[in-house]
C-alpha atoms as a PDB file:
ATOM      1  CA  UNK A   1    -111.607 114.038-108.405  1.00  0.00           C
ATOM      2  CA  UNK A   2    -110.817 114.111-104.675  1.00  0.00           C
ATOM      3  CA  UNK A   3    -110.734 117.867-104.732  1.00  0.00           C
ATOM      4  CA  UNK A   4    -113.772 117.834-106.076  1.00  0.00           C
ATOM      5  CA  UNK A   5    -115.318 115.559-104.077  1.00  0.00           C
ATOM      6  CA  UNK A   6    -114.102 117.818-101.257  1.00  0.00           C
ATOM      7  CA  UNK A   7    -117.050 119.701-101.156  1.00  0.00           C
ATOM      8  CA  UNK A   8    -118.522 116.782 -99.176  1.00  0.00           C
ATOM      9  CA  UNK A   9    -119.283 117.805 -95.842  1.00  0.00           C
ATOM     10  CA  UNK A  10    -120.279 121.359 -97.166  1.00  0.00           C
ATOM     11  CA  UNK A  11    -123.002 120.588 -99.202  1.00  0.00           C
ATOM     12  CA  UNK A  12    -124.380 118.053 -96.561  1.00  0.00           C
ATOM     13  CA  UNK A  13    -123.919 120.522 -93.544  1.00  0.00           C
ATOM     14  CA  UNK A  14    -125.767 123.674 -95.702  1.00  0.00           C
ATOM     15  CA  UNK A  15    -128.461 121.181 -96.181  1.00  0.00           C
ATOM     16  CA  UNK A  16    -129.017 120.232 -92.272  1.00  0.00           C
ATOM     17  CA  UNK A  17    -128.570 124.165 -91.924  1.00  0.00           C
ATOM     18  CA  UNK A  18    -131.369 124.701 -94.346  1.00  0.00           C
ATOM     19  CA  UNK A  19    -133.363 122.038 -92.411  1.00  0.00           C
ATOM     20  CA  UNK A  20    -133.571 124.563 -89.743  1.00  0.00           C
ATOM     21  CA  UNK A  21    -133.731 127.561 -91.450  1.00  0.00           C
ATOM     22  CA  UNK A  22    -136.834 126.728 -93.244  1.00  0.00           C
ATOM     23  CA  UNK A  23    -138.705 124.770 -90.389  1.00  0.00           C
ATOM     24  CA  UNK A  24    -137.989 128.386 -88.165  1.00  0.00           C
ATOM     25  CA  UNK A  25    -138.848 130.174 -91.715  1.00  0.00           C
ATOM     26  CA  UNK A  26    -142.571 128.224 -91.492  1.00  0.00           C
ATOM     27  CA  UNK A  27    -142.860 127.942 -87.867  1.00  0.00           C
ATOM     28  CA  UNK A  28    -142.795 124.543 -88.429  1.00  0.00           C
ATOM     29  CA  UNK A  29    -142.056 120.910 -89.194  1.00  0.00           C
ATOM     30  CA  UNK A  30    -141.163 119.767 -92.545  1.00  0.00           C
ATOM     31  CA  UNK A  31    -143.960 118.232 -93.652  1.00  0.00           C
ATOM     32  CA  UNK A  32    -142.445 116.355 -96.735  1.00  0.00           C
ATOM     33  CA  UNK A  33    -139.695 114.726 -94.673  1.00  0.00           C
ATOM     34  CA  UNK A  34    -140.541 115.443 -90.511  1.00  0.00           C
ATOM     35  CA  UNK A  35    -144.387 114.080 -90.634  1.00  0.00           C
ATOM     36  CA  UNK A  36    -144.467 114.789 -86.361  1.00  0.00           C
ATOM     37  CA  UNK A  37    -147.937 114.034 -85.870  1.00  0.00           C
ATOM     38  CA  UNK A  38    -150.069 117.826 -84.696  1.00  0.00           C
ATOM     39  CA  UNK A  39    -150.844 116.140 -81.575  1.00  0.00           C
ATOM     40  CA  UNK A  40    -147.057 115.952 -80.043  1.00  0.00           C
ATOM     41  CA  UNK A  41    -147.398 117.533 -76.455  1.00  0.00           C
ATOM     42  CA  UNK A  42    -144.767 120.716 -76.903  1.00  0.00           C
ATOM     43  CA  UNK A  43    -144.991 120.809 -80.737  1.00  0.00           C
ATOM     44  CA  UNK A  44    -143.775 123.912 -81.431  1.00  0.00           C
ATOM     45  CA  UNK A  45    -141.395 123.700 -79.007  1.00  0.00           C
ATOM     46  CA  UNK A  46    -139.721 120.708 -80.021  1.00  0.00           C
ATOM     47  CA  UNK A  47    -139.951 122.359 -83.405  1.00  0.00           C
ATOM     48  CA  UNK A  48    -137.666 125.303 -82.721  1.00  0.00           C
ATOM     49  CA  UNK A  49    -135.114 123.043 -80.359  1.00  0.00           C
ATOM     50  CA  UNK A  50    -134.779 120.907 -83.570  1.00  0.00           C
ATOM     51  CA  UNK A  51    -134.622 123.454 -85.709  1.00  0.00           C
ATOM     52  CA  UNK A  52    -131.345 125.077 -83.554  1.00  0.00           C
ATOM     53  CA  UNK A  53    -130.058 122.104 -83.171  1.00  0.00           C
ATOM     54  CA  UNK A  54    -130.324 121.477 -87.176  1.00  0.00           C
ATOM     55  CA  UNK A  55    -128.768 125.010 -87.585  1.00  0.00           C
ATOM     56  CA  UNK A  56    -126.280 124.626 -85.041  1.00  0.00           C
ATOM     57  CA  UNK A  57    -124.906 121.338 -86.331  1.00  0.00           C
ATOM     58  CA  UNK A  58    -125.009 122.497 -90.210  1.00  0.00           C
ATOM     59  CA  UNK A  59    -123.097 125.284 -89.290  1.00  0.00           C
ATOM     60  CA  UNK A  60    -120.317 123.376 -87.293  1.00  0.00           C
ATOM     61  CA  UNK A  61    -119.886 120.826 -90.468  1.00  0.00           C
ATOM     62  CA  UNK A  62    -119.753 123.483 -92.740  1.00  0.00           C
ATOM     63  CA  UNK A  63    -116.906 125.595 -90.585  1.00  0.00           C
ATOM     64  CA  UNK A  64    -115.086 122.421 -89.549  1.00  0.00           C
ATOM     65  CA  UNK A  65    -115.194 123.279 -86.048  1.00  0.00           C
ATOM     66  CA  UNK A  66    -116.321 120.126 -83.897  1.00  0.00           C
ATOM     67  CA  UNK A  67    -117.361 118.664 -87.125  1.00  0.00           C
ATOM     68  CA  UNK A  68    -117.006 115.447 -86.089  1.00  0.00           C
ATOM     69  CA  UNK A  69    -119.420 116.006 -83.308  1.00  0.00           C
ATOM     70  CA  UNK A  70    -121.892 118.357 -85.077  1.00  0.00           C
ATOM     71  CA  UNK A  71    -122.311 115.299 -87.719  1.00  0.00           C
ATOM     72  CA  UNK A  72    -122.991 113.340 -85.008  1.00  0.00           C
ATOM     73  CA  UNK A  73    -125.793 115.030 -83.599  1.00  0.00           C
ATOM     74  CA  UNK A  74    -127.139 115.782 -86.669  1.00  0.00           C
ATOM     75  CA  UNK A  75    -127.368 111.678 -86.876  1.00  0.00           C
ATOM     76  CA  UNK A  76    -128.767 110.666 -84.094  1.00  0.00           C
ATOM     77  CA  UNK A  77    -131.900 113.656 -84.378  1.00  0.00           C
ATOM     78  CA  UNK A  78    -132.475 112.265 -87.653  1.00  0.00           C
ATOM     79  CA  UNK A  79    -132.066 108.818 -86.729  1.00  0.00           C
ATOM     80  CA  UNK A  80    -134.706 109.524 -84.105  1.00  0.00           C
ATOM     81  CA  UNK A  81    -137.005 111.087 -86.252  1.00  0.00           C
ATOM     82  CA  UNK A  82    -136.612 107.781 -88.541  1.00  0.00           C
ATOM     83  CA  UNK A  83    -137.352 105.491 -85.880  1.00  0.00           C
ATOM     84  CA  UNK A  84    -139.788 107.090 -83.731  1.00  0.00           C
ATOM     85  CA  UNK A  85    -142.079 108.630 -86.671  1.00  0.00           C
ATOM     86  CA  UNK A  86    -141.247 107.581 -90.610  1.00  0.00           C
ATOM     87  CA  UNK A  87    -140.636 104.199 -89.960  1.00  0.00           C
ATOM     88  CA  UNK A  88    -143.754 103.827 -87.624  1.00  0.00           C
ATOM     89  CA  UNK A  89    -145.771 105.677 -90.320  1.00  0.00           C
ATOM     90  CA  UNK A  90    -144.302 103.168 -92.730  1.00  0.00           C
ATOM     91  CA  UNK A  91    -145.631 100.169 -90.766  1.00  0.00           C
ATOM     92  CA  UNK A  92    -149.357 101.361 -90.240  1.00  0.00           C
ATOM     93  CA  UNK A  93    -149.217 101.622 -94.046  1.00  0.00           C
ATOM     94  CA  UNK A  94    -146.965  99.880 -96.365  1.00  0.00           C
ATOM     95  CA  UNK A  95    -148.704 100.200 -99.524  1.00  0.00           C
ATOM     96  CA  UNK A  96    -148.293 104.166 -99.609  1.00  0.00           C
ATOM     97  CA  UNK A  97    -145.203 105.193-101.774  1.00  0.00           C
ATOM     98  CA  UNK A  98    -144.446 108.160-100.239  1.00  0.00           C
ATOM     99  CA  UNK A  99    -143.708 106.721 -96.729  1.00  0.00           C
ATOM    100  CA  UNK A 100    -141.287 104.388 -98.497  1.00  0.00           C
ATOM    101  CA  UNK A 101    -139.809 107.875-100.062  1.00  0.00           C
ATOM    102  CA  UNK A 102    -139.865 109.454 -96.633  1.00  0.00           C
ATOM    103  CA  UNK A 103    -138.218 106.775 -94.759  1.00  0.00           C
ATOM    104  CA  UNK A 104    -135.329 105.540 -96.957  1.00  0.00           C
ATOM    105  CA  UNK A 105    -134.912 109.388 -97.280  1.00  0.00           C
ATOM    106  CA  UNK A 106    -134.411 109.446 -93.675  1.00  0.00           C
ATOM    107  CA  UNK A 107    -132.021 106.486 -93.677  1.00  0.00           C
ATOM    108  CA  UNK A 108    -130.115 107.961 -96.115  1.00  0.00           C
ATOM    109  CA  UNK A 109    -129.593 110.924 -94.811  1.00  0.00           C
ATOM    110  CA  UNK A 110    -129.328 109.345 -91.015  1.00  0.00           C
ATOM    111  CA  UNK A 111    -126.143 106.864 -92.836  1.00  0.00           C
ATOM    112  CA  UNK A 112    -124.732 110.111 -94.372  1.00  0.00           C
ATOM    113  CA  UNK A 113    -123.831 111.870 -91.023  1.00  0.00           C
ATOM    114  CA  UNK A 114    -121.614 109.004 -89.792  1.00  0.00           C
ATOM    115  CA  UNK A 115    -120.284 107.795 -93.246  1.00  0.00           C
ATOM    116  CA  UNK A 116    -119.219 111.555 -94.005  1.00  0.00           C
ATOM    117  CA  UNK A 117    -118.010 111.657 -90.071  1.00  0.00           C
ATOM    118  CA  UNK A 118    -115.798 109.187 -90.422  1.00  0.00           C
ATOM    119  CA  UNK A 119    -114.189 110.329 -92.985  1.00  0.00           C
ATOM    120  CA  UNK A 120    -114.038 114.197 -92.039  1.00  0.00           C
ATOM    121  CA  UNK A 121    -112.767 113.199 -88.461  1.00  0.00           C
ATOM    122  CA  UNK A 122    -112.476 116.548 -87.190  1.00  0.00           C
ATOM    123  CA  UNK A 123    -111.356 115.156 -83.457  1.00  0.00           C
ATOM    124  CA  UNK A 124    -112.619 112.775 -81.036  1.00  0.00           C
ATOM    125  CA  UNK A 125    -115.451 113.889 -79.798  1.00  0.00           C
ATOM    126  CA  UNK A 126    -115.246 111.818 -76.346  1.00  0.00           C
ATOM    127  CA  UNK A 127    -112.831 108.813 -76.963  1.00  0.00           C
ATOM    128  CA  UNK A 128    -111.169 106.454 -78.844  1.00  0.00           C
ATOM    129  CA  UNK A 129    -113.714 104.137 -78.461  1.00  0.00           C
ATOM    130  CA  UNK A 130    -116.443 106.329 -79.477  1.00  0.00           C
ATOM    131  CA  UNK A 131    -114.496 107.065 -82.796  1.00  0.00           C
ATOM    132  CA  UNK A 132    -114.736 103.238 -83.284  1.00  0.00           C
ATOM    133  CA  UNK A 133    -118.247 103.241 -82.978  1.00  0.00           C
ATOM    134  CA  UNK A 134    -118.623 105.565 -85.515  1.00  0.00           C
ATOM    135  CA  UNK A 135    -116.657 103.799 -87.742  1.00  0.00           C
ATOM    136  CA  UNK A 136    -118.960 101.094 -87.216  1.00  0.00           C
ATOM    137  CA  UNK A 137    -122.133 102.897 -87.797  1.00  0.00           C
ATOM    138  CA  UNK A 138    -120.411 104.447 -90.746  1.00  0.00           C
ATOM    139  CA  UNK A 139    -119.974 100.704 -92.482  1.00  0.00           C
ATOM    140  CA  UNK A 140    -123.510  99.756 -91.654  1.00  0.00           C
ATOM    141  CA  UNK A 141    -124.855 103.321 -92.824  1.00  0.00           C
ATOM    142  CA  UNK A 142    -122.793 102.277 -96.060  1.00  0.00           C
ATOM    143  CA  UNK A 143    -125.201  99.452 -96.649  1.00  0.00           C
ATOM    144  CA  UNK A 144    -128.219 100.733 -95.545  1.00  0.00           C
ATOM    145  CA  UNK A 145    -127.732 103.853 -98.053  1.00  0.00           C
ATOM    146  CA  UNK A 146    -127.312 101.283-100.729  1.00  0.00           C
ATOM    147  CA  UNK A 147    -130.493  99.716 -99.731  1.00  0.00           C
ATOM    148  CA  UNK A 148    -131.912 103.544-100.297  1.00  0.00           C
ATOM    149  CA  UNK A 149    -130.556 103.166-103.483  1.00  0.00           C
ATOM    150  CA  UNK A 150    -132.277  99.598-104.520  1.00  0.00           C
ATOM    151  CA  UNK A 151    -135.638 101.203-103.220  1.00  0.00           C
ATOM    152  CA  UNK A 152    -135.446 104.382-104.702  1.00  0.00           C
ATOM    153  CA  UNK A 153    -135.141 102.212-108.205  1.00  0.00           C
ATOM    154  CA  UNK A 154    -137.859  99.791-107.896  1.00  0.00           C
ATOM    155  CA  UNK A 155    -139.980 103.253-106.642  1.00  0.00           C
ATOM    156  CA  UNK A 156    -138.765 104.952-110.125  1.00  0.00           C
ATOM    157  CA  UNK A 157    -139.868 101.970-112.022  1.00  0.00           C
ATOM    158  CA  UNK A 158    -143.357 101.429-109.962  1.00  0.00           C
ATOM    159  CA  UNK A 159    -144.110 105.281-110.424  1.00  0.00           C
ATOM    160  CA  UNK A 160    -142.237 105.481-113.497  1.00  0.00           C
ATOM    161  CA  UNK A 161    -144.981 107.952-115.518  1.00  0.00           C
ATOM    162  CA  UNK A 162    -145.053 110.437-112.378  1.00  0.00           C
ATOM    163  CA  UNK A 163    -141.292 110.377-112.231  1.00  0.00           C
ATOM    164  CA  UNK A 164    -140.820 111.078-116.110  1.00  0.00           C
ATOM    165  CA  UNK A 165    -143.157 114.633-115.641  1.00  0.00           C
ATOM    166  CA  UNK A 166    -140.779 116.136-112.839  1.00  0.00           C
ATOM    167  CA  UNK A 167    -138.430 115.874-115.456  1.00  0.00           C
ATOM    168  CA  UNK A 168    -138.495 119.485-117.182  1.00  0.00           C
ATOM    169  CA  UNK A 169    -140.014 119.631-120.606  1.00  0.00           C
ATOM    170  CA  UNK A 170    -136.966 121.160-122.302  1.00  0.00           C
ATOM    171  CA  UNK A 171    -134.853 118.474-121.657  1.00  0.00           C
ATOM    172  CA  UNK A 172    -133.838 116.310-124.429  1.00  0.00           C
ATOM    173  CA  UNK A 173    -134.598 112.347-124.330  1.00  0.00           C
ATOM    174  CA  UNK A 174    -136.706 112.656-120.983  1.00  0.00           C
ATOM    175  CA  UNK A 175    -137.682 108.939-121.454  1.00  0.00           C
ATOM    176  CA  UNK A 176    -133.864 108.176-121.728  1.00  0.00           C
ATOM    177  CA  UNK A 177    -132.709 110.255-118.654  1.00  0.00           C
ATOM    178  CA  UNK A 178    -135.316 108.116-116.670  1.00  0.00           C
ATOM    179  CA  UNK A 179    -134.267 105.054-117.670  1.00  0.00           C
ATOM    180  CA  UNK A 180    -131.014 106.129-117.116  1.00  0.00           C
ATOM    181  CA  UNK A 181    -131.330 107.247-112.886  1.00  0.00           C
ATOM    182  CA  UNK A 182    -132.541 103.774-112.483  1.00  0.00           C
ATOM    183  CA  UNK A 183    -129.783 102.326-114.100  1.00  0.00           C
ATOM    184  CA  UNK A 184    -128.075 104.261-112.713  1.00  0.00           C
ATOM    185  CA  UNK A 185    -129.235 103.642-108.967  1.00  0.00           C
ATOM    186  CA  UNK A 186    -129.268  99.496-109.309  1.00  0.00           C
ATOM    187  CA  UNK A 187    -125.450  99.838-110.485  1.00  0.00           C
ATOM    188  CA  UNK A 188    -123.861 102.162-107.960  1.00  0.00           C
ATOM    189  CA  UNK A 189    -126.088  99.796-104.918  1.00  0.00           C
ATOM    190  CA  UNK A 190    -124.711  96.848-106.727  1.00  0.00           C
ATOM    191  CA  UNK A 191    -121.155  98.165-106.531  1.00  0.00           C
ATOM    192  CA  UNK A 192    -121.503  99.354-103.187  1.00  0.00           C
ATOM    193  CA  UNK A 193    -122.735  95.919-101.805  1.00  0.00           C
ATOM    194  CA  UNK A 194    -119.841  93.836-103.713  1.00  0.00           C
ATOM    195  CA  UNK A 195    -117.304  96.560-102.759  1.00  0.00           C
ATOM    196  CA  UNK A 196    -116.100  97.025-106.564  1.00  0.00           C
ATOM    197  CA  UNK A 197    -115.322 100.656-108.385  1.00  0.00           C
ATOM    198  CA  UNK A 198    -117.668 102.272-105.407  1.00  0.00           C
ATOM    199  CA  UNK A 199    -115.139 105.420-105.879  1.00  0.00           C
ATOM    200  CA  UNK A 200    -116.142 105.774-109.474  1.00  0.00           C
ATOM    201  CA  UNK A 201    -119.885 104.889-108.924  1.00  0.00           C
ATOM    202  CA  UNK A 202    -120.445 107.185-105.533  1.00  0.00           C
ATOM    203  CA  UNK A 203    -118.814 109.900-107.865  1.00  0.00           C
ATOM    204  CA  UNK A 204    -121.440 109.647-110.618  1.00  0.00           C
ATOM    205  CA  UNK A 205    -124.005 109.248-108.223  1.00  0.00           C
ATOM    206  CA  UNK A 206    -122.716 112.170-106.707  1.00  0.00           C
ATOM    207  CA  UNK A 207    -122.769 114.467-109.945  1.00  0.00           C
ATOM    208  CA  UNK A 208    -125.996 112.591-111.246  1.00  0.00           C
ATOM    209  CA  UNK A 209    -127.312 114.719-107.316  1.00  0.00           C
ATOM    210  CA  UNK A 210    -125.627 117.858-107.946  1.00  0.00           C
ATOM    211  CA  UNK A 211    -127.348 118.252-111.585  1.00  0.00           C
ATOM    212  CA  UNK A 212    -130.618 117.619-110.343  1.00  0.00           C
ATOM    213  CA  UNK A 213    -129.955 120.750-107.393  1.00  0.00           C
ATOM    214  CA  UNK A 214    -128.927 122.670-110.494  1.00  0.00           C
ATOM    215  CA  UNK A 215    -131.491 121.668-113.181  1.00  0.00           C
ATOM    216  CA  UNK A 216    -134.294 120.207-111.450  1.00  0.00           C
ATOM    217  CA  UNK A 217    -134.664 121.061-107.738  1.00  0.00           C
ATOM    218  CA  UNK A 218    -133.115 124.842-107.304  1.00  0.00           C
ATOM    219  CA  UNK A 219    -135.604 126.046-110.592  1.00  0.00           C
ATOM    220  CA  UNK A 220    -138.718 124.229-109.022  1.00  0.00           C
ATOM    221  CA  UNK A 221    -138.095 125.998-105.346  1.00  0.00           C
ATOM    222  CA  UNK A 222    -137.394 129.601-107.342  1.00  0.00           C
ATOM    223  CA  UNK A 223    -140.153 129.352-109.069  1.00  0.00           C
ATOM    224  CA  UNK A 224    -141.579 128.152-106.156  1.00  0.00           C
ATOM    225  CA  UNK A 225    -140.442 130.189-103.045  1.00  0.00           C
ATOM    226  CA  UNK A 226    -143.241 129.952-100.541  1.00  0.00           C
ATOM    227  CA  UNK A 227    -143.728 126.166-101.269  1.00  0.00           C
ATOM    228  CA  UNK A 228    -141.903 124.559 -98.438  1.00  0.00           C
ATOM    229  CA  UNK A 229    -142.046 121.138-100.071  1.00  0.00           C
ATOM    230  CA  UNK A 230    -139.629 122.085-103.018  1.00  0.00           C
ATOM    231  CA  UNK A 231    -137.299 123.687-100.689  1.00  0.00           C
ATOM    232  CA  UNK A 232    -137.022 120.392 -98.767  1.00  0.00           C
ATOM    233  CA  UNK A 233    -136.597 118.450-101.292  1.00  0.00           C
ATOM    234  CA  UNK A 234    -133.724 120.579-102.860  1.00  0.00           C
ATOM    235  CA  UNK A 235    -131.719 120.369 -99.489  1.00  0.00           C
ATOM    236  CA  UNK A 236    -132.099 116.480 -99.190  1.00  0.00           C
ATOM    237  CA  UNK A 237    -131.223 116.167-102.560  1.00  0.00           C
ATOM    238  CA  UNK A 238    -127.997 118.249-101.938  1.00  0.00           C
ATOM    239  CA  UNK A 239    -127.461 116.000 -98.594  1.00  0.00           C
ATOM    240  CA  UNK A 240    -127.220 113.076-100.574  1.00  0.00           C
ATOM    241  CA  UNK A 241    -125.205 114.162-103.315  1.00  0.00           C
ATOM    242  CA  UNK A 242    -122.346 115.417 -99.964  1.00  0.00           C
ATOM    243  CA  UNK A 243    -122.377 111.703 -98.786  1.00  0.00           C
ATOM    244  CA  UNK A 244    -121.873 110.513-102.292  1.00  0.00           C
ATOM    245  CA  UNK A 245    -118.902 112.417-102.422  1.00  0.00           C
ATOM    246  CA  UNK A 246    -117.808 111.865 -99.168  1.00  0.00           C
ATOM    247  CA  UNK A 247    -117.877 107.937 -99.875  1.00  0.00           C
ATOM    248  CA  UNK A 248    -116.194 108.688-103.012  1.00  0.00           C
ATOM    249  CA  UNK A 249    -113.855 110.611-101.585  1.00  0.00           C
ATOM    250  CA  UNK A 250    -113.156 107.510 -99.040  1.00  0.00           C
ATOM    251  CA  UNK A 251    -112.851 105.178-102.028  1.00  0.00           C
ATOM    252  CA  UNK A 252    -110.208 107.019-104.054  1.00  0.00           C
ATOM    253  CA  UNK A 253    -108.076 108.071-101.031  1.00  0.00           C
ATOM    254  CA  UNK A 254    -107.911 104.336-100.089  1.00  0.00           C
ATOM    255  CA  UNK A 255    -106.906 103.403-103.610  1.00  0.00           C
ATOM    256  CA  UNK A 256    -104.285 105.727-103.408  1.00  0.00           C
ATOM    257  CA  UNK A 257    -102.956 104.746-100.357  1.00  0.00           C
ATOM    258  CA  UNK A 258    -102.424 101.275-101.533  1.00  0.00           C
ATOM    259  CA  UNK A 259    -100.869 102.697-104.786  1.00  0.00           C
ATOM    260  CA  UNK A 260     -98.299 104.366-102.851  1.00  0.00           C
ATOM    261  CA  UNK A 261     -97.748 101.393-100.699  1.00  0.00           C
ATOM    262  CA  UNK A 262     -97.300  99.325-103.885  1.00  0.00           C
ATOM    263  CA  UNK A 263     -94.483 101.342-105.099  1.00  0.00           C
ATOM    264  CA  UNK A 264     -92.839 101.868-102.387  1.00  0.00           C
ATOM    265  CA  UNK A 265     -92.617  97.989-102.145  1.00  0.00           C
ATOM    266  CA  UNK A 266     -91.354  98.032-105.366  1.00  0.00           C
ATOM    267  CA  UNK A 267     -94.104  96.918-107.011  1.00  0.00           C
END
């Protein structure tokens, strides 16, 4: 499992690549997951800084050079976007499901870079203190991606009929499979909260991610190519399933650690 769940920072830097591939590809914004309002002074020039900067950082995770650092970045430009425009758009309007989508998307994601950069170190990137701060931010992104998790559930069972027809009509027991993501998302926030078998729940949670990029996402945005919104949502959906391997990753090599420990004590 933990060479499997190696492919961690991979799949999350190709998707902050991707970010910027696609918002350069469109000239601009995503507009599923970015909502930067058409008035911005500079628009399309903050557009194609971010959209380096998103390439730049992607690229650095997925080569493991100044990892560490590229998932930092990649952080805090996401964790501006969250808190300068989803969460604001949020506020104005609380009863709108999709800004709930959008924003615990963003947080999410925003968690991700610090949980998967603290356990890819890759370097300090300035100090030793820094590298505790990210530490830090990485055990508080922890929680707040289980929060994701608890919303994302309540939002499956709230739009539970719209859910159930993204799910392709060949697949067996669609009903069933929905049933089962929410289950599915209560149980891995609940063992992420309580801090029990997170390595075996992150690593479902992870898989549970990397079949929807194979059977539900990648199809839609082939059959799909000039829709930007399927794209997006494939990447983001790939993000998360890297940081649900990353944590799982985390989880098992800490279990082994104290296995080893354990016998060497003698048990």
């Amino acid at each position: 499992m933990r060479k499997f769940t190696g492919v961690a920072p991979y799949f999350y830097g190709a998707a902050i690549a991707a970010f910027g591939i696609i918002q350069l590809v469109i000239q601009n914004f995503l507009s599923s997951f970015l909502p930067v309002p058409p008035t911005l002074p500079f628009r399309w020039l903050w557009m194609m800084l971010t959209s380096v900067v998103f390439i730049l950082s992607g690229l650095t995770i997925v080569a493991g050079i100044w990892r560490r650092l590229g998932l930092v970045v990649a952080g805090m430009i996401l964790a501006i976007f969250l808190l300068a425009l989803q969460l604001p758009l949020l506020l104005m309007n609380l009863h709108n499901g999709n800004n709930w989508a959008i924003v615990f998307e963003g947080v999410m994601l925003t968690s991700g870079a610090f949980i998967i950069a603290a356990e890819w170190p890759g370097g300090v990137v300035i100090s030793r203190r820094w590298d505790r701060t990210i530490d830090v931010l990485a055990i508080v992104g922890h929680y707040l991606f289980a929060l994701g998790l608890f919303v994302f559930s309540i939002q499956h069972i709230m739009y539970f009929d719209y859910i159930l027809s993204l799910i392709p009509a060949w697949m067996p027991a669609r009903l069933v499979l929905n049933y089962l993501v929410i289950i599915g998302y209560i149980l891995c926030g609940v063992s992420m909260v309580i801090g029990r078998k997170v390595g075996l729940a992150t690593s479902l949670l992870g898989m549970m991610f990397f079949l929807w990029v194979l059977l539900l996402h990648l199809p839609r945005a082939v059959g799909k190519w000039n829709v930007e919104t399927e794209w997006t949502s494939l990447f983001v959906a790939l993000a998360v399933c890297g940081i649900a391997f990353s944590m799982a990753r985390r989880e098992y090599s800490e279990s082994l650690e104290y296995g080893m420990s354990f016998v060497a004590k003698g048990g």
